[in-house]
N, C-alpha and C. Protein backbone atom coordinates (compact mmCIF):
# COMPACT_ATOMS: atom_id res chain seq x y z
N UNK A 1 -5.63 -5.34 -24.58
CA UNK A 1 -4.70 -5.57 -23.48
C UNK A 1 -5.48 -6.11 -22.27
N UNK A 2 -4.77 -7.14 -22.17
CA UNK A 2 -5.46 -7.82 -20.77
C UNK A 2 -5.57 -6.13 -19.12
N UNK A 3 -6.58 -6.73 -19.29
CA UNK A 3 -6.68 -5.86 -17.44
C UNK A 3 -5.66 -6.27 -16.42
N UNK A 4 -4.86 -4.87 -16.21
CA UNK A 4 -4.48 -5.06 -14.87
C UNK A 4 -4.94 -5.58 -13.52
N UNK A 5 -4.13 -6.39 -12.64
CA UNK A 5 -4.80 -6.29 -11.04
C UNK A 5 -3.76 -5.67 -10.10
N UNK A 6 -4.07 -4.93 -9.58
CA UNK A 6 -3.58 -4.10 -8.42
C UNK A 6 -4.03 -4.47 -7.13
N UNK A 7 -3.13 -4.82 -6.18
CA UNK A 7 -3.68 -5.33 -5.02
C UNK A 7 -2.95 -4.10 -4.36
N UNK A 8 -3.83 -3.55 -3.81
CA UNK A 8 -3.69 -2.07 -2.52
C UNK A 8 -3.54 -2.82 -1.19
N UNK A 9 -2.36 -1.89 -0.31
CA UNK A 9 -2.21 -3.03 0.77
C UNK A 9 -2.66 -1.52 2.09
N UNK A 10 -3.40 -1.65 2.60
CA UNK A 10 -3.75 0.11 3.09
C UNK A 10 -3.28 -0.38 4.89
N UNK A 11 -2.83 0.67 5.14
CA UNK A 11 -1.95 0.33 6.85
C UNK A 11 -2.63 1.64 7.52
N UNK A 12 -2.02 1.73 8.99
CA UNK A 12 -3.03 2.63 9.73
C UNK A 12 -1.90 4.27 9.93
N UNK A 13 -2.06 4.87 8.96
CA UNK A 13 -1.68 5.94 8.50
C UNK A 13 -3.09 7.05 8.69
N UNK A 14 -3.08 7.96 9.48
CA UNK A 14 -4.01 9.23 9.01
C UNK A 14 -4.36 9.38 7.69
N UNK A 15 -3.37 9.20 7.29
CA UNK A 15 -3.35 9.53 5.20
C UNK A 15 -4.13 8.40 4.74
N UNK A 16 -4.69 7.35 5.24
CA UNK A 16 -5.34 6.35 4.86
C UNK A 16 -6.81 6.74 3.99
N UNK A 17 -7.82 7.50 4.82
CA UNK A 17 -8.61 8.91 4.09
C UNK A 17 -8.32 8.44 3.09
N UNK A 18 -7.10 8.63 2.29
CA UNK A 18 -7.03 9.12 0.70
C UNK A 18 -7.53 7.58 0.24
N UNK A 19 -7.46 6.37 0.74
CA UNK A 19 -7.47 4.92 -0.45
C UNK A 19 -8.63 5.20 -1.16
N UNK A 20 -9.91 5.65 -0.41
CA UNK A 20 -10.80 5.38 -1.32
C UNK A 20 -10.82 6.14 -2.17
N UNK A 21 -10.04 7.17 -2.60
CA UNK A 21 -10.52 8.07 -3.58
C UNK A 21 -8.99 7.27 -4.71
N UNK A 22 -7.99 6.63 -3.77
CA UNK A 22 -7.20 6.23 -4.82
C UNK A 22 -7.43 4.78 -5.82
N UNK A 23 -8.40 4.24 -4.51
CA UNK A 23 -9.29 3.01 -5.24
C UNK A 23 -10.34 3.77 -6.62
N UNK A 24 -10.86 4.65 -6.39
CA UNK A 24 -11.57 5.27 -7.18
C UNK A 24 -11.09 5.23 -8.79
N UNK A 25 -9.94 6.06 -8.63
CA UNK A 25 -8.85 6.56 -9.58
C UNK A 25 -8.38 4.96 -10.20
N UNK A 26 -8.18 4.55 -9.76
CA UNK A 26 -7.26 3.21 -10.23
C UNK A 26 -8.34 2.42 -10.72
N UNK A 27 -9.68 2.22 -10.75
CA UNK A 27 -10.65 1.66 -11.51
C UNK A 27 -11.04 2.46 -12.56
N UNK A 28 -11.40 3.76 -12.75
CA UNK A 28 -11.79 4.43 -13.57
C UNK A 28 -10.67 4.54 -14.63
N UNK A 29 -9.22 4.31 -14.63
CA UNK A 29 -8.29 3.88 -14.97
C UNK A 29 -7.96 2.45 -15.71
N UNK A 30 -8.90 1.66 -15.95
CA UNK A 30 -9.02 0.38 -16.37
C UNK A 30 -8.87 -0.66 -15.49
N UNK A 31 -8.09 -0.69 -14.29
CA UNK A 31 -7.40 -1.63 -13.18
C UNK A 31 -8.46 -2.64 -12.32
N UNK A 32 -7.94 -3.33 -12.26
CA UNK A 32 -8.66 -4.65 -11.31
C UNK A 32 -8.93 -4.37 -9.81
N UNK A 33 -9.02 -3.91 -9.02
CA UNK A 33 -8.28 -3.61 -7.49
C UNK A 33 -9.36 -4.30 -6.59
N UNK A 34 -8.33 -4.99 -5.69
CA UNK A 34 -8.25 -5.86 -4.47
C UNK A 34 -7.42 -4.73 -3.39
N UNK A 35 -7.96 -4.79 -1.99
CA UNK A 35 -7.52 -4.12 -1.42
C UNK A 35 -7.43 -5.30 -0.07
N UNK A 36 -6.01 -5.12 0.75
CA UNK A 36 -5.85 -6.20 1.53
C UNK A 36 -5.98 -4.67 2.94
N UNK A 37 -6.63 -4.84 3.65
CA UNK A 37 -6.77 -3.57 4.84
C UNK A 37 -5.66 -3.88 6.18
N UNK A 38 -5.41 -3.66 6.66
CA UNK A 38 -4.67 -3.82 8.10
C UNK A 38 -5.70 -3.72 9.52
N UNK A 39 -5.21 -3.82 10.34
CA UNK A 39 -6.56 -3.96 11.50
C UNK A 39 -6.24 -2.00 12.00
N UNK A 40 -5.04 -1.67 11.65
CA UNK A 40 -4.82 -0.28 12.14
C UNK A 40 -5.28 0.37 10.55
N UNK A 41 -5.40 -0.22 9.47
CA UNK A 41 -6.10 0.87 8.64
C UNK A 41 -7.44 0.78 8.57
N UNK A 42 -7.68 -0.28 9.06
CA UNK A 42 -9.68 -0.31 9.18
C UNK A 42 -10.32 0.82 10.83
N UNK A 43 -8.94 1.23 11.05
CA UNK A 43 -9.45 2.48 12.05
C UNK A 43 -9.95 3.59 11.18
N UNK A 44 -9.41 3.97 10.29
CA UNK A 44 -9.18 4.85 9.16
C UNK A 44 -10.19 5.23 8.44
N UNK A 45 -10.96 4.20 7.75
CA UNK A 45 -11.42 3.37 6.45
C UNK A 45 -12.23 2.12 6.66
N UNK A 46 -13.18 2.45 6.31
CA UNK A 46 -13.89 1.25 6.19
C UNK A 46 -13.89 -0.15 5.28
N UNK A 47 -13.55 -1.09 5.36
CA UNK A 47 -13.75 -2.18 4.86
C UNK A 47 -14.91 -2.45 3.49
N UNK A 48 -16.25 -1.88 3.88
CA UNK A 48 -17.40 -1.72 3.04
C UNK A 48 -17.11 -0.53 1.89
N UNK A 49 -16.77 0.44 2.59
CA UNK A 49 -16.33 1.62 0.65
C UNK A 49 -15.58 0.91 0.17
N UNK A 50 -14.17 0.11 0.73
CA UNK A 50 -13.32 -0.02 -0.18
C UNK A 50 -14.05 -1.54 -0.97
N UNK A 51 -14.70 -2.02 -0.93
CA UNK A 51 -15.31 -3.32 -1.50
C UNK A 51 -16.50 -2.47 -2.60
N UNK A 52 -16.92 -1.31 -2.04
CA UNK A 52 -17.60 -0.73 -3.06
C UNK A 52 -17.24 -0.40 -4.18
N UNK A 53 -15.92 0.46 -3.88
CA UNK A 53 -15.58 1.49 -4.60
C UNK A 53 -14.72 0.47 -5.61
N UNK A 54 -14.19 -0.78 -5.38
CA UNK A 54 -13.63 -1.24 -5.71
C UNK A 54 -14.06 -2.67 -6.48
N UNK A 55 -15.82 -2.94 -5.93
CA UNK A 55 -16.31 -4.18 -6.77
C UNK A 55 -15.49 -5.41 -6.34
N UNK A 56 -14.86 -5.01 -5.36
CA UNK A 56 -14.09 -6.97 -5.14
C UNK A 56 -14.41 -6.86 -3.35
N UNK A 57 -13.62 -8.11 -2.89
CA UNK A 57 -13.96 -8.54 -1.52
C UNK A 57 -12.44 -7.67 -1.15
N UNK A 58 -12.77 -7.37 -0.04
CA UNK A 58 -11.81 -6.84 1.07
C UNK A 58 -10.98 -7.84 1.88
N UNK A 59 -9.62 -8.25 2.15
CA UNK A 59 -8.91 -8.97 2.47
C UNK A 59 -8.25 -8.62 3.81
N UNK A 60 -8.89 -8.87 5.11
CA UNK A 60 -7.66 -8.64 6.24
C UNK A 60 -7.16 -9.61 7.14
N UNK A 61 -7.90 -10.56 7.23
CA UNK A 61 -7.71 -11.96 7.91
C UNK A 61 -6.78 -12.80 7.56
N UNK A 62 -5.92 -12.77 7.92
CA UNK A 62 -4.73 -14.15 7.78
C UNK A 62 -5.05 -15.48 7.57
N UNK A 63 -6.50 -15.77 8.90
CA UNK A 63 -6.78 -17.16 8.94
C UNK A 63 -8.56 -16.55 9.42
N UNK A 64 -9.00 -16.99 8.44
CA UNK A 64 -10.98 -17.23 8.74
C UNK A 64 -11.52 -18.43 8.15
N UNK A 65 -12.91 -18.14 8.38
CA UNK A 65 -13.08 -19.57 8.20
C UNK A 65 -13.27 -19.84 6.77
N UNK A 66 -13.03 -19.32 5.77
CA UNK A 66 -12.72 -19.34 4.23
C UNK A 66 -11.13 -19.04 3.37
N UNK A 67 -10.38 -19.85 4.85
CA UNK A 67 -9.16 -19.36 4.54
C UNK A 67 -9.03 -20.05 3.41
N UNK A 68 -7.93 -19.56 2.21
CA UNK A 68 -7.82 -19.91 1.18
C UNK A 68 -6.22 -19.51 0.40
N UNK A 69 -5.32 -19.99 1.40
CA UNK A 69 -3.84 -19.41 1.32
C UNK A 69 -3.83 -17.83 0.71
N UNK A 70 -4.67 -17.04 1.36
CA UNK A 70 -4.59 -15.85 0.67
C UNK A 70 -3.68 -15.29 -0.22
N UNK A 71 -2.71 -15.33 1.36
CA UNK A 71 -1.31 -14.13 0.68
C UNK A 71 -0.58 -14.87 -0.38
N UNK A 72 -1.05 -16.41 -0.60
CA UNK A 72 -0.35 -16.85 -1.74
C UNK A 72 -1.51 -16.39 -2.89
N UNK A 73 -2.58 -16.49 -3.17
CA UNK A 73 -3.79 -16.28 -3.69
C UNK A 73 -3.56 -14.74 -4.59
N UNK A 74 -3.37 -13.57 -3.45
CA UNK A 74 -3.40 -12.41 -3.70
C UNK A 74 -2.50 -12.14 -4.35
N UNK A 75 -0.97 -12.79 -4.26
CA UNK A 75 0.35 -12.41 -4.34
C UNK A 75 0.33 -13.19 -5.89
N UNK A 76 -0.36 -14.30 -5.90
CA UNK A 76 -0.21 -14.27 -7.57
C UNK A 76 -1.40 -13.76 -8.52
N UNK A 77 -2.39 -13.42 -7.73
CA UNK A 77 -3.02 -12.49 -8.77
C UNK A 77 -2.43 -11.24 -8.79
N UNK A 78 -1.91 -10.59 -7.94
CA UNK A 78 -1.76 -8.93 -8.81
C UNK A 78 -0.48 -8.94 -9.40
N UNK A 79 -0.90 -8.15 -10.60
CA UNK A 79 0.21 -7.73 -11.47
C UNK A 79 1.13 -6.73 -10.70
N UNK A 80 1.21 -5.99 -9.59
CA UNK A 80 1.69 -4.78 -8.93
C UNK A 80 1.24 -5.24 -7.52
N UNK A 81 1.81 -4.95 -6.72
CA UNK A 81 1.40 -4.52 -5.23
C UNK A 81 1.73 -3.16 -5.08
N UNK A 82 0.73 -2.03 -4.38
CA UNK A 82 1.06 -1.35 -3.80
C UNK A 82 0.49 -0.93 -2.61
N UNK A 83 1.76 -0.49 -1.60
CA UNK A 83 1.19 -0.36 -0.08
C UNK A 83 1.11 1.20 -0.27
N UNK A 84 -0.29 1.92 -0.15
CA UNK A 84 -0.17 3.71 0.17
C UNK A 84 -1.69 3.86 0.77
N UNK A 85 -1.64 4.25 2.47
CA UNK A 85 -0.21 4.91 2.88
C UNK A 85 0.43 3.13 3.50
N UNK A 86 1.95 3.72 3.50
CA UNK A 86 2.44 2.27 4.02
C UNK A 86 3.18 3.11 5.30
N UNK A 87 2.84 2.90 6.11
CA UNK A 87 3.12 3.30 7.76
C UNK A 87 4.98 3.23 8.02
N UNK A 88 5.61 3.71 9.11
CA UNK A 88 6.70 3.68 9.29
C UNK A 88 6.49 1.83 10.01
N UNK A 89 5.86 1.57 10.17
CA UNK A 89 5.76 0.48 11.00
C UNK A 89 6.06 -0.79 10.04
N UNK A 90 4.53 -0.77 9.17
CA UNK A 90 4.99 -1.44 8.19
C UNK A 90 6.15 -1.53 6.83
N UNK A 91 7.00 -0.45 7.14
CA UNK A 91 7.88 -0.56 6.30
C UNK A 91 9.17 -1.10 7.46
N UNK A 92 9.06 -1.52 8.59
CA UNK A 92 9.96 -1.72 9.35
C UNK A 92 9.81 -3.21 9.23
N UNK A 93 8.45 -3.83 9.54
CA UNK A 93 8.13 -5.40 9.15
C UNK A 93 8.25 -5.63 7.89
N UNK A 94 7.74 -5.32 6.76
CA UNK A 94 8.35 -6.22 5.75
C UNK A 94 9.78 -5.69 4.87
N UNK A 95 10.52 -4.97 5.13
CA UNK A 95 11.77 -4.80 5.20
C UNK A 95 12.31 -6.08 6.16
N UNK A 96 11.60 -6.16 7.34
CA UNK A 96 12.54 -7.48 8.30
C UNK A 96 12.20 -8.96 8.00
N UNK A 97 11.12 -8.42 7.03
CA UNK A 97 10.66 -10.21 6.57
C UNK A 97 9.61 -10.43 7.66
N UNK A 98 8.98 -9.86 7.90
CA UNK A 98 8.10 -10.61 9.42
C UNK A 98 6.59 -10.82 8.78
N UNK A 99 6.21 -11.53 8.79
CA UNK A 99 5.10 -11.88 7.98
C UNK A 99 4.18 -12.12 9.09
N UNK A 100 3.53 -11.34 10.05
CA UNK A 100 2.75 -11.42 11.12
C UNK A 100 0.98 -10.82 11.19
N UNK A 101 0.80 -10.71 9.59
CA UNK A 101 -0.38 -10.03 9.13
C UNK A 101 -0.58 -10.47 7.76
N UNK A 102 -1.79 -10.39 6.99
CA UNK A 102 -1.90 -10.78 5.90
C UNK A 102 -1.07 -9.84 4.66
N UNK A 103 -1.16 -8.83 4.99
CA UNK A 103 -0.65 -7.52 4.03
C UNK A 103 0.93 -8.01 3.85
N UNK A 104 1.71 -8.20 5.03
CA UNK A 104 3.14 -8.25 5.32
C UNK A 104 3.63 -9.78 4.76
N UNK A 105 2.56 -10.89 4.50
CA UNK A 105 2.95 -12.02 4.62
C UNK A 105 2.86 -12.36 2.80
N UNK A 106 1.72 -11.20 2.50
CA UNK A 106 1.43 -11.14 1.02
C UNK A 106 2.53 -10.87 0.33
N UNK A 107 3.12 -9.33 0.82
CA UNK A 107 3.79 -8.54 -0.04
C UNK A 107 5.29 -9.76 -0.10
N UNK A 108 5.58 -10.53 1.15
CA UNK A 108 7.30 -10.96 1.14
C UNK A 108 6.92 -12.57 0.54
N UNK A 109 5.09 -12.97 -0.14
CA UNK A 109 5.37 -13.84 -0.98
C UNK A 109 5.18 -13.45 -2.68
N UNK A 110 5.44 -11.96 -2.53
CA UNK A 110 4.62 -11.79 -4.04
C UNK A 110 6.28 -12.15 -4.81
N UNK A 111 5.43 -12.16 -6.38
CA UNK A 111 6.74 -12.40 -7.58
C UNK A 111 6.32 -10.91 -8.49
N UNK A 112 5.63 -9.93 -8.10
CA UNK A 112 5.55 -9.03 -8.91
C UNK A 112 5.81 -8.24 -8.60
N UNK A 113 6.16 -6.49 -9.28
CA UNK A 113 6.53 -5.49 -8.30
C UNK A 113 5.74 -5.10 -7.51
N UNK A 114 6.44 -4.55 -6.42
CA UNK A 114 6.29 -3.83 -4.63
C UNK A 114 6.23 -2.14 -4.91
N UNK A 115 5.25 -1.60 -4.97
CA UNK A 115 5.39 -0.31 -4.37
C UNK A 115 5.09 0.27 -3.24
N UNK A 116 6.06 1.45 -2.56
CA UNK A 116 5.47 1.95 -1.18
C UNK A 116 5.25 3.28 -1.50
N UNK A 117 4.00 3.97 -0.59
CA UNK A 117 3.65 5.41 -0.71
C UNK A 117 3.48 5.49 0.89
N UNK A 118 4.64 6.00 1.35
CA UNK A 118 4.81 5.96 2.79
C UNK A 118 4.29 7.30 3.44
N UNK A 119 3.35 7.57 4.60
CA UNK A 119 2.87 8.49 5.13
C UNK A 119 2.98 8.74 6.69
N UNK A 120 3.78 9.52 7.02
CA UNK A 120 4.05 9.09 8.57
C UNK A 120 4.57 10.73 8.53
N UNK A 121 4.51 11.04 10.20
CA UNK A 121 5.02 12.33 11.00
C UNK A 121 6.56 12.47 10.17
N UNK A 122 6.95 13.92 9.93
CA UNK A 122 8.84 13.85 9.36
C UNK A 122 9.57 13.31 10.05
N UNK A 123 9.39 13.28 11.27
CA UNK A 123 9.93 13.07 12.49
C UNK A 123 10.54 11.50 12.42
N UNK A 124 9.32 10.80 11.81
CA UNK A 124 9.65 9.33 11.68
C UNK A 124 10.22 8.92 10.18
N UNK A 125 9.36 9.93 8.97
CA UNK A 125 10.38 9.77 7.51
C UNK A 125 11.69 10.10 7.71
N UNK A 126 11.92 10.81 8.72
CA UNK A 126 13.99 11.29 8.81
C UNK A 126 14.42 10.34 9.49
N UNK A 127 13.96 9.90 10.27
CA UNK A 127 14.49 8.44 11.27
C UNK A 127 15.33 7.99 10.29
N UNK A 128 16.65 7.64 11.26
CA UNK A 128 17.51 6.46 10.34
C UNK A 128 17.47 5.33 10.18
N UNK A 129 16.43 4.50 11.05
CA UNK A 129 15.76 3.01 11.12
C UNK A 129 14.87 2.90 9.56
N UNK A 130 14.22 4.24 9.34
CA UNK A 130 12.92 4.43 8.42
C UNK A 130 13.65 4.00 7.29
N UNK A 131 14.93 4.98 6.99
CA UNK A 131 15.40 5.32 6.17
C UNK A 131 16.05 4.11 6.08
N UNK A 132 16.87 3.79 6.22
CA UNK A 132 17.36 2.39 6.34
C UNK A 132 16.16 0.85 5.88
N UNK A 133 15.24 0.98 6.17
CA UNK A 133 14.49 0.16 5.88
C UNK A 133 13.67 0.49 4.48
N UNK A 134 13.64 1.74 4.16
CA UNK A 134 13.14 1.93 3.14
C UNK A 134 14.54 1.47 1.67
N UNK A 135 15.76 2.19 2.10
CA UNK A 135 17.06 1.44 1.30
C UNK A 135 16.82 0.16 1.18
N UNK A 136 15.98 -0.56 2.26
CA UNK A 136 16.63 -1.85 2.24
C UNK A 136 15.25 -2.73 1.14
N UNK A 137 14.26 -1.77 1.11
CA UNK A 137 13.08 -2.29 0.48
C UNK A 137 13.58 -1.99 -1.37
N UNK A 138 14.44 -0.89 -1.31
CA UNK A 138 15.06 -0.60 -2.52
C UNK A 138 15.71 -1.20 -3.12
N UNK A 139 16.50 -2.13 -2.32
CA UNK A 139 17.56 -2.61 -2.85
C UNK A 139 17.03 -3.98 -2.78
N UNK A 140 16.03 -4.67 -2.71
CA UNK A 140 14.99 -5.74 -3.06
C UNK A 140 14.58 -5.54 -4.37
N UNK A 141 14.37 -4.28 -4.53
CA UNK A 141 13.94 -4.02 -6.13
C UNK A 141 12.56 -3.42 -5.72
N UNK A 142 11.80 -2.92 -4.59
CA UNK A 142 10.84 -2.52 -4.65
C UNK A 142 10.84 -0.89 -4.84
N UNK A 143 9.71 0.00 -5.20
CA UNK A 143 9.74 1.38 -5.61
C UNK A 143 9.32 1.84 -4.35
N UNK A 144 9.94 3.17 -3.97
CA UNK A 144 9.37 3.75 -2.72
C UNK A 144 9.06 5.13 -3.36
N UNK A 145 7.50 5.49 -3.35
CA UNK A 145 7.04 6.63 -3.80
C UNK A 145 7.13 7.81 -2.63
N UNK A 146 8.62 8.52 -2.79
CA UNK A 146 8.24 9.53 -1.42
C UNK A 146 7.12 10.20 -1.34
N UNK A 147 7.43 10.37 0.08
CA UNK A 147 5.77 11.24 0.75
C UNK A 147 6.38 12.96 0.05
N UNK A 148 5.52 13.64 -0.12
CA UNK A 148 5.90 15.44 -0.35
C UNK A 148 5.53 16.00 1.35
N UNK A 149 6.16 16.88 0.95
CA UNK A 149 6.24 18.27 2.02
C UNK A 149 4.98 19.27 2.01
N UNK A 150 5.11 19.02 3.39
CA UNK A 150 3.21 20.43 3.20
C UNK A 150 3.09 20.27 5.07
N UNK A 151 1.75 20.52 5.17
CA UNK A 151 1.14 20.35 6.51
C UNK A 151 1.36 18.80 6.73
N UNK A 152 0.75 18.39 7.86
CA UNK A 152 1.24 17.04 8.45
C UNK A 152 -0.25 17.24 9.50
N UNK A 153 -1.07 15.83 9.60
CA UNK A 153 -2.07 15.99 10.54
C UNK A 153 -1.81 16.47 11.76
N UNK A 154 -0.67 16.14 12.24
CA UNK A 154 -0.60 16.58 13.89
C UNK A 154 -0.29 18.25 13.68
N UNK A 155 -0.45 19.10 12.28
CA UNK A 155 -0.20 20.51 12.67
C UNK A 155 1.54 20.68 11.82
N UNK A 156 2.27 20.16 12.18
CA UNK A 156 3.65 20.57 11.89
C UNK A 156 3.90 20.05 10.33
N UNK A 157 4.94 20.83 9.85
CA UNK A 157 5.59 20.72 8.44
C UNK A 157 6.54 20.13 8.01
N UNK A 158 6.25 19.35 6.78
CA UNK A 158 7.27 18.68 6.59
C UNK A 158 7.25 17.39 5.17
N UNK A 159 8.27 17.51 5.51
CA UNK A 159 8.27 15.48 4.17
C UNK A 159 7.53 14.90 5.08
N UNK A 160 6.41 13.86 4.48
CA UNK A 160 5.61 12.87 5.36
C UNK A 160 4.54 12.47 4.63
N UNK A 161 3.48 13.61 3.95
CA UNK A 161 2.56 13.93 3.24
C UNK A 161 2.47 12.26 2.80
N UNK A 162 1.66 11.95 2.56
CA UNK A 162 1.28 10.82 0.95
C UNK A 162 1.42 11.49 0.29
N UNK A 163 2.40 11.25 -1.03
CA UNK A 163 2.26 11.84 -2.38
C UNK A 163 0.91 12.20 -3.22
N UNK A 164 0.90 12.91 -3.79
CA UNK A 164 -0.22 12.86 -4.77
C UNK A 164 -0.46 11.73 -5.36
N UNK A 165 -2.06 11.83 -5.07
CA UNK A 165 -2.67 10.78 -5.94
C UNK A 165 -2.21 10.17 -7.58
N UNK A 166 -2.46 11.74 -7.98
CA UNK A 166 -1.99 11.02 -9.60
C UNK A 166 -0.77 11.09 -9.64
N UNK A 167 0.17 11.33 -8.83
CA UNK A 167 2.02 10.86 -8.63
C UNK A 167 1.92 9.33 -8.47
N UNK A 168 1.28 9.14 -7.91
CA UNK A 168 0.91 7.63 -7.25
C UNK A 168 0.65 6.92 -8.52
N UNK A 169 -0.24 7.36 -9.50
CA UNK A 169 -0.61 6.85 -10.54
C UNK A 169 -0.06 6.50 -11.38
N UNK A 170 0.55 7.68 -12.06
CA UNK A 170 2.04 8.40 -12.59
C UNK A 170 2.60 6.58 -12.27
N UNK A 171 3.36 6.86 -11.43
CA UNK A 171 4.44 5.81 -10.67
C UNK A 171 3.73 3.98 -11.11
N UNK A 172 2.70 3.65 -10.55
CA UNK A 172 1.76 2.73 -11.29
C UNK A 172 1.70 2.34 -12.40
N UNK A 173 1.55 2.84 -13.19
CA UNK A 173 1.24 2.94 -14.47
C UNK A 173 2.87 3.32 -15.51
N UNK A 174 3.77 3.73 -14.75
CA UNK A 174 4.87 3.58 -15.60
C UNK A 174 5.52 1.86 -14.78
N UNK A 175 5.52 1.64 -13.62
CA UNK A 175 5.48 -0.12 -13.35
C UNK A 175 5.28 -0.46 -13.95
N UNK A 176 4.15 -0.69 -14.74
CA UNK A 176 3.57 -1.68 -15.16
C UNK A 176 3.76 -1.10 -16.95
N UNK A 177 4.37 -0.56 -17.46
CA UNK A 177 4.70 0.08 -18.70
C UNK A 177 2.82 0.25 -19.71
N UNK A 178 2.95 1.43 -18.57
CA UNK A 178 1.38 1.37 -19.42
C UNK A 178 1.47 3.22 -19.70
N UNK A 179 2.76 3.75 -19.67
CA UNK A 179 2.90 5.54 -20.30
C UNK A 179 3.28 5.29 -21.19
């Protein structure tokens, strides 16, 4: 069986922490992975683990001086996109179509499936904008991997969490009919 490619789209979520260990998982797993970073998830996360951990180049620039139509580039190599964590923010832009970053401009030119593993305060997963935009990513045909319930960085409880890793996987890997 040909190798998967997974292009990870990582946004500036607290829960961000987790990519490299989900980049980890998803290679040791057989998978290809490209990771496209955000300028708010390279607060997070470094640019250099995830190129490590992952053996490919790191993608956040829209336009450098090796531009190379990326988000068209990226969007037809991966077999899957998935954004985790995918921020309340960024599920508000590419739900609206706004293609104002490489990640956002990737995901609304890809032809393959979209997954989200959304990580944000409850406060903002209960929002009816959130919620609404996440329906609306649904009804595109993309998968939204809810966040679980537990602690929350700022202290308080609630839905928000990033899902588990191997939920994440789980979810991945039945996409792409590989259970």
């Amino acid at each position: 069986m040909k190798k998967k490619n997974i292009l990870l789209g990582i946004t500036g979520s607290i829960a961000a922490y987790k990519a490299p260990s989900l980049v980890r998982i998803l290679v040791k797993e057989g998978f290809d992975v490209k990771c496209v970073l955000t300028d708010a998830g390279a607060r997070f996360v470094t640019a250099e683990t995830l190129k490590t951990l992952s053996r490919n180049r790191v993608y956040s620039e829209m336009f450098s001086d090796d531009y190379d139509d990326f988000h068209i580039s990226l969007s037809k190599w991966a077999d899957i996109i998935l954004v985790a964590p995918a921020t309340c923010d960024a599920l508000a832009r590419i739900s609206s179509g706004r293609c104002e970053d490489l990640l956002s401009a990737t995901v609304i030119s890809a032809r393959c499936p979209v997954m989200f593993a959304p990580a944000m305060n409850s406060a903002m997963w209960s929002h009816p904008a959130t919620k609404e935009n996440a329906e609306r990513l649904k009804k595109r045909g993309a998968v939204i991997i809810p966040p679980e319930k537990g602690e929350l960085a700022c202290g308080d409880e609630g839905d928000g969490r990033l899902a588990n890793l191997e939920k994440i996987l789980s979810a991945v890997k039945t996409s792409l009919g590989k259970q």
